[in-house]
N, C-alpha and C. Protein backbone atom coordinates (compact mmCIF):
# COMPACT_ATOMS: atom_id res chain seq x y z
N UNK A 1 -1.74 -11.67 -16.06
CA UNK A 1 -2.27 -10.55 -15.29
C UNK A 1 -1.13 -9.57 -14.98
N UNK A 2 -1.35 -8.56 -15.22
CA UNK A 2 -0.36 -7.18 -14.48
C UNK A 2 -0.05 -7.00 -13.24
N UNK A 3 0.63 -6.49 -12.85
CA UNK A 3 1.30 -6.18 -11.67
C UNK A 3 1.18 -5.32 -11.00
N UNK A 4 1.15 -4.94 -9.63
CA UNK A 4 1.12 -3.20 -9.04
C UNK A 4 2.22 -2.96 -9.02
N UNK A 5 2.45 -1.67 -9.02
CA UNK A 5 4.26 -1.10 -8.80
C UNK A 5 3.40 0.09 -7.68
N UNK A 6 4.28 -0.91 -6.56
CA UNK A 6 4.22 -0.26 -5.36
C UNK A 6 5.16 0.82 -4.26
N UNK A 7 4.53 1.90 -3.84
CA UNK A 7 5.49 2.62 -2.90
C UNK A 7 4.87 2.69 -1.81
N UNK A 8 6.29 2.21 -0.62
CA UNK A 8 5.28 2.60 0.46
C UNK A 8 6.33 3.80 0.73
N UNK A 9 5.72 4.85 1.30
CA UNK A 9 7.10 5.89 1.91
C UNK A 9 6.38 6.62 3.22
N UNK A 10 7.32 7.25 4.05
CA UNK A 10 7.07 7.95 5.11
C UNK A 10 7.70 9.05 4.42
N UNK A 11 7.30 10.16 5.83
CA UNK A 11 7.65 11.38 5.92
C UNK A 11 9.35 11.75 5.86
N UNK A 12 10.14 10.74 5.78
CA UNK A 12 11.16 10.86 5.92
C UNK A 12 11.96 10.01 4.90
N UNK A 13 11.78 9.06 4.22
CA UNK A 13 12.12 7.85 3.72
C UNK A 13 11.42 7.00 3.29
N UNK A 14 12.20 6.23 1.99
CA UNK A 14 10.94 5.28 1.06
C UNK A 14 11.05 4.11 2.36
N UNK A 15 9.97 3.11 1.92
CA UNK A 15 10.25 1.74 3.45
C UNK A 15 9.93 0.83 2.77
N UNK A 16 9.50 1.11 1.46
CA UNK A 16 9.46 -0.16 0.32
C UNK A 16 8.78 0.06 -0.57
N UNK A 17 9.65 -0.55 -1.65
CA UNK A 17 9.17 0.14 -3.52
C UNK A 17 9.24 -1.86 -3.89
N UNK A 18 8.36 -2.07 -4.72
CA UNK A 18 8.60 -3.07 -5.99
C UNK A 18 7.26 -3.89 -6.50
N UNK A 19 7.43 -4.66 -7.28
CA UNK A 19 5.97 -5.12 -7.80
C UNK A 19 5.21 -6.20 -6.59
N UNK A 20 4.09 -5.97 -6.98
CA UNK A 20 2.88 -6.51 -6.04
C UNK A 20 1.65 -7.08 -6.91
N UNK A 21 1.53 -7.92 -5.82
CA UNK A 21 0.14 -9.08 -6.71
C UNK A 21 -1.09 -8.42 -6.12
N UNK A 22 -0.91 -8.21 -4.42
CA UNK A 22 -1.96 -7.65 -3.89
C UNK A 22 -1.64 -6.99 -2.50
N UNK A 23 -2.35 -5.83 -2.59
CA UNK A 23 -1.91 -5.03 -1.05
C UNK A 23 -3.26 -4.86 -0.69
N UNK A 24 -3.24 -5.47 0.60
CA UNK A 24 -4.21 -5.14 1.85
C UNK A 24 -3.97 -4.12 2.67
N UNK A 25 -4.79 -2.75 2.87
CA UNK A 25 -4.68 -2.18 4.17
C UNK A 25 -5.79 -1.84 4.87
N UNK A 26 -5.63 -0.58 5.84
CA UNK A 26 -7.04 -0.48 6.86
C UNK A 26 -6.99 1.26 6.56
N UNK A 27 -8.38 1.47 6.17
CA UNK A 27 -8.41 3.17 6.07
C UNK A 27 -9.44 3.62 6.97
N UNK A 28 -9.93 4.36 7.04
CA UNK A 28 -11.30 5.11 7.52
C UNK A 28 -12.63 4.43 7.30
N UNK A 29 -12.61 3.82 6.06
CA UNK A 29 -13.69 3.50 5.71
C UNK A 29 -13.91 1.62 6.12
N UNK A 30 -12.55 1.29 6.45
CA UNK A 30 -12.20 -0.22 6.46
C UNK A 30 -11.33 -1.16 6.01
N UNK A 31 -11.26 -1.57 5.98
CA UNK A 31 -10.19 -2.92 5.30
C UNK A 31 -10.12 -2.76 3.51
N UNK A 32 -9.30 -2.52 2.80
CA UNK A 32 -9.08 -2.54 1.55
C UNK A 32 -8.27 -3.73 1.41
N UNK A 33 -8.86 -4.06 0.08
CA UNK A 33 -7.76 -4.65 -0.99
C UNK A 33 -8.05 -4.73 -2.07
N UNK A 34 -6.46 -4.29 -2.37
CA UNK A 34 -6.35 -3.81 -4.22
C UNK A 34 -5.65 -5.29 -4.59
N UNK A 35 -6.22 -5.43 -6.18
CA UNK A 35 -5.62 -6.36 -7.17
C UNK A 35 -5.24 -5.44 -8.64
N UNK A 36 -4.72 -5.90 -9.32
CA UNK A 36 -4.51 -4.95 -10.24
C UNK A 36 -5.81 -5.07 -11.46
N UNK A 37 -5.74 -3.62 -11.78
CA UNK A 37 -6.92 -3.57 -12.41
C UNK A 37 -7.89 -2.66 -11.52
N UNK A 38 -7.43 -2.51 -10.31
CA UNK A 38 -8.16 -1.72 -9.45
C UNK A 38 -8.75 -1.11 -9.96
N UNK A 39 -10.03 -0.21 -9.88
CA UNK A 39 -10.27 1.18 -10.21
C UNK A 39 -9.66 2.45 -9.28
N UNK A 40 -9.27 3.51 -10.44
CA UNK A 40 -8.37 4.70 -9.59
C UNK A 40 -9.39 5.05 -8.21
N UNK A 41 -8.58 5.00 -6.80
CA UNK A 41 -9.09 5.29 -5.53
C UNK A 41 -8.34 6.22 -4.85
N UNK A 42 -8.65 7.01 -4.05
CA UNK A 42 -7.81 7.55 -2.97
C UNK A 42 -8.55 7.45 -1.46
N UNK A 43 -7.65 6.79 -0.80
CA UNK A 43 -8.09 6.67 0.35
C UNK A 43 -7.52 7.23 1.86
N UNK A 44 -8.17 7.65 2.67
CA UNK A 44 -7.70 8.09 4.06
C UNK A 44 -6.93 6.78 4.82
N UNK A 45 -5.68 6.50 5.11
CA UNK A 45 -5.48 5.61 6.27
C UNK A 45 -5.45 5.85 7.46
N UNK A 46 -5.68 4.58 8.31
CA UNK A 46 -6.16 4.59 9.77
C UNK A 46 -5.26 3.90 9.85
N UNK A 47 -4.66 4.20 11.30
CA UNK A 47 -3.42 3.39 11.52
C UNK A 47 -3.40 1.88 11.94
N UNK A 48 -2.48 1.12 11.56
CA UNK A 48 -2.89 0.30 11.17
C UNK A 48 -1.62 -0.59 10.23
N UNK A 49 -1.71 -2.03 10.20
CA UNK A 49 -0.79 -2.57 9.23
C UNK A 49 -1.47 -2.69 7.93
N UNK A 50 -0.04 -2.49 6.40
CA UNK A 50 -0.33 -2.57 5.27
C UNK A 50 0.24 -3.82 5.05
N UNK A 51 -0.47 -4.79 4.17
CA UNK A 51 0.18 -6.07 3.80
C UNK A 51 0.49 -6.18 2.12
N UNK A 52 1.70 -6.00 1.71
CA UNK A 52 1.84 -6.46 0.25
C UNK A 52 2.44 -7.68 0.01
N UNK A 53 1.69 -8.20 -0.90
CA UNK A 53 1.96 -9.48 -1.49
C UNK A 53 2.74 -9.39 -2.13
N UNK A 54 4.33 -9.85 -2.38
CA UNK A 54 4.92 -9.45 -3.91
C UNK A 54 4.49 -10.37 -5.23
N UNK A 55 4.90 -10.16 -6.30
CA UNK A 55 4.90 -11.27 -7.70
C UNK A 55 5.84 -12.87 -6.76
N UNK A 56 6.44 -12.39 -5.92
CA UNK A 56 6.74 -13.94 -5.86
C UNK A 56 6.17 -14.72 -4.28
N UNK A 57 5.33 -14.20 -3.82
CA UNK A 57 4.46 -14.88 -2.87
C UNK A 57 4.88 -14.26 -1.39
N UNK A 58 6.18 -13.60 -1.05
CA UNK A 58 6.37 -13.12 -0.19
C UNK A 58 5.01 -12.13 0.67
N UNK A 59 5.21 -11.71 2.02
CA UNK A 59 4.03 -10.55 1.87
C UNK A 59 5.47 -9.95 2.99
N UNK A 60 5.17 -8.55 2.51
CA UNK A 60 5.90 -7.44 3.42
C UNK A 60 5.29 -6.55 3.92
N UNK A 61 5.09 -6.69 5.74
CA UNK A 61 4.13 -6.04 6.50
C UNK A 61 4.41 -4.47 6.88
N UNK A 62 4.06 -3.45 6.89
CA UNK A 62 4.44 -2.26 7.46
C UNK A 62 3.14 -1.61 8.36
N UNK A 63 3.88 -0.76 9.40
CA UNK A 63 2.63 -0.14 10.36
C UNK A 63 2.88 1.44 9.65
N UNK A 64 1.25 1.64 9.47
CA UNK A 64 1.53 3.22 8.90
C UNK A 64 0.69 3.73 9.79
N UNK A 65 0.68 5.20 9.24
CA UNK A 65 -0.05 5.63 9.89
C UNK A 65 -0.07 7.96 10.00
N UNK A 66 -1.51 7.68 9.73
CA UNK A 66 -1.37 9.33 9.38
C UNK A 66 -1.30 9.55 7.53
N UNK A 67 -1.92 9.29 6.81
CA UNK A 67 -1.59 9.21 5.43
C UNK A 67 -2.92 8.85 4.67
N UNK A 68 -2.14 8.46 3.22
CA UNK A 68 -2.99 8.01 2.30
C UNK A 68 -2.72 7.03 1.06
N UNK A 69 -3.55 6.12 0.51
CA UNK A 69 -3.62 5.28 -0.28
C UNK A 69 -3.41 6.01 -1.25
N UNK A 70 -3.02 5.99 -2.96
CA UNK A 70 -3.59 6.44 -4.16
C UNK A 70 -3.51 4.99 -4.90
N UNK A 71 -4.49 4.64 -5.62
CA UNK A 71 -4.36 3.43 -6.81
C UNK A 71 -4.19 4.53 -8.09
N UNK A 72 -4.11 4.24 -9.12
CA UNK A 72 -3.92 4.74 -10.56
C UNK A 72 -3.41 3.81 -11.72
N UNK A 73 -3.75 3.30 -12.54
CA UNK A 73 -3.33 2.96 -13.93
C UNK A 73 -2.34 1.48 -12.97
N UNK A 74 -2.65 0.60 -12.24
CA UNK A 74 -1.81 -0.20 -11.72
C UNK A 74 -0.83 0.23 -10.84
N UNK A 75 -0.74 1.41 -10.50
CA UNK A 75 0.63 1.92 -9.50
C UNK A 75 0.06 2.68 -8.23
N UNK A 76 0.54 2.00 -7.08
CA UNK A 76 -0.22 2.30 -5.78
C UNK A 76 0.93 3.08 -5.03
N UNK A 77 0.37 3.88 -4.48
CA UNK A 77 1.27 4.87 -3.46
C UNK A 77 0.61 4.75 -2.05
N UNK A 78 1.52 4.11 -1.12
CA UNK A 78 1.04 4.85 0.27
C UNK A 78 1.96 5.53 0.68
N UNK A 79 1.29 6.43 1.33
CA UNK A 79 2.38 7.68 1.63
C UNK A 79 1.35 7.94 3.07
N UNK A 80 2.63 8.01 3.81
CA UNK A 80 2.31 8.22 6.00
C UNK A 80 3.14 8.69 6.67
N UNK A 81 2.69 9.74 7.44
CA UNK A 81 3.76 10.66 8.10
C UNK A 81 4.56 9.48 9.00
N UNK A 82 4.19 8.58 9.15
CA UNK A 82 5.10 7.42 10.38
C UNK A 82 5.04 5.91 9.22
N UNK A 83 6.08 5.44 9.18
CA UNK A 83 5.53 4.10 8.30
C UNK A 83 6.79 3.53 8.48
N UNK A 84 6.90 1.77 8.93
CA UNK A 84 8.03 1.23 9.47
C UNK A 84 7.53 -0.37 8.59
N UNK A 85 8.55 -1.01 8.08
CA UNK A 85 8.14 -2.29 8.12
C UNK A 85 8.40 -2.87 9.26
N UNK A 86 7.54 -4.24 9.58
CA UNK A 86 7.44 -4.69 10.71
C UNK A 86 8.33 -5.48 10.45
C-alpha cells in the first residue's frame, strides 16, 4: 500500500512534513480520516487536534486551527493560521 506525504504548516512555519499511514482530523463537517487512496478532498478545519500516524507506527499530535485540509494524488496538506505540535 502507498503512503501519504504529509505537510502540516502554519502561518509562519512548517510543524511537520513526512510519510503517513493515516491522518485523523476535526473540520466543520466532523471527524475525518484519510488512508491513502483517499479521494481528492478539501476541507474547512475546526479547531481542534490533527493526528498522523507515520509508516512506522508513531502518531504525531498537533492543535490547529483556522485553516484547511487538501488530499490529492496521496499528498495531504494542512495548512492553519495557528498550528503547534502537542
Amino acid at each position: 500500500m502507498a503512503d501519504l506525504q504529509v505537510s502540516v504548516v502554519s502561518a509562519d512555519a512548517e510543524v511537520w512534513t513526512g510519510a503517513a499511514r493515516q491522518i485523523v482530523a476535526r473540520t466543520t463537517e466532523g471527524e475525518i480520516g484519510i488512508l491513502p487512496g483517499h479521494e481528492p478532498i478539501l476541507a474547512v478545519l475546526a479547531a481542534g487536534e490533527v493526528r498522523v500516524t507515520t509508516t512506522a507506527g508513531q502518531v504525531v499530535a498537533a492543535n490547529a486551527e483556522d485553516g484547511f485540509l487538501s488530499v490529492d494524488h496521496d499528498v495531504v496538506a494542512i495548512v492553519a493560521r495557528n498550528a503547534a505540535l502537542v
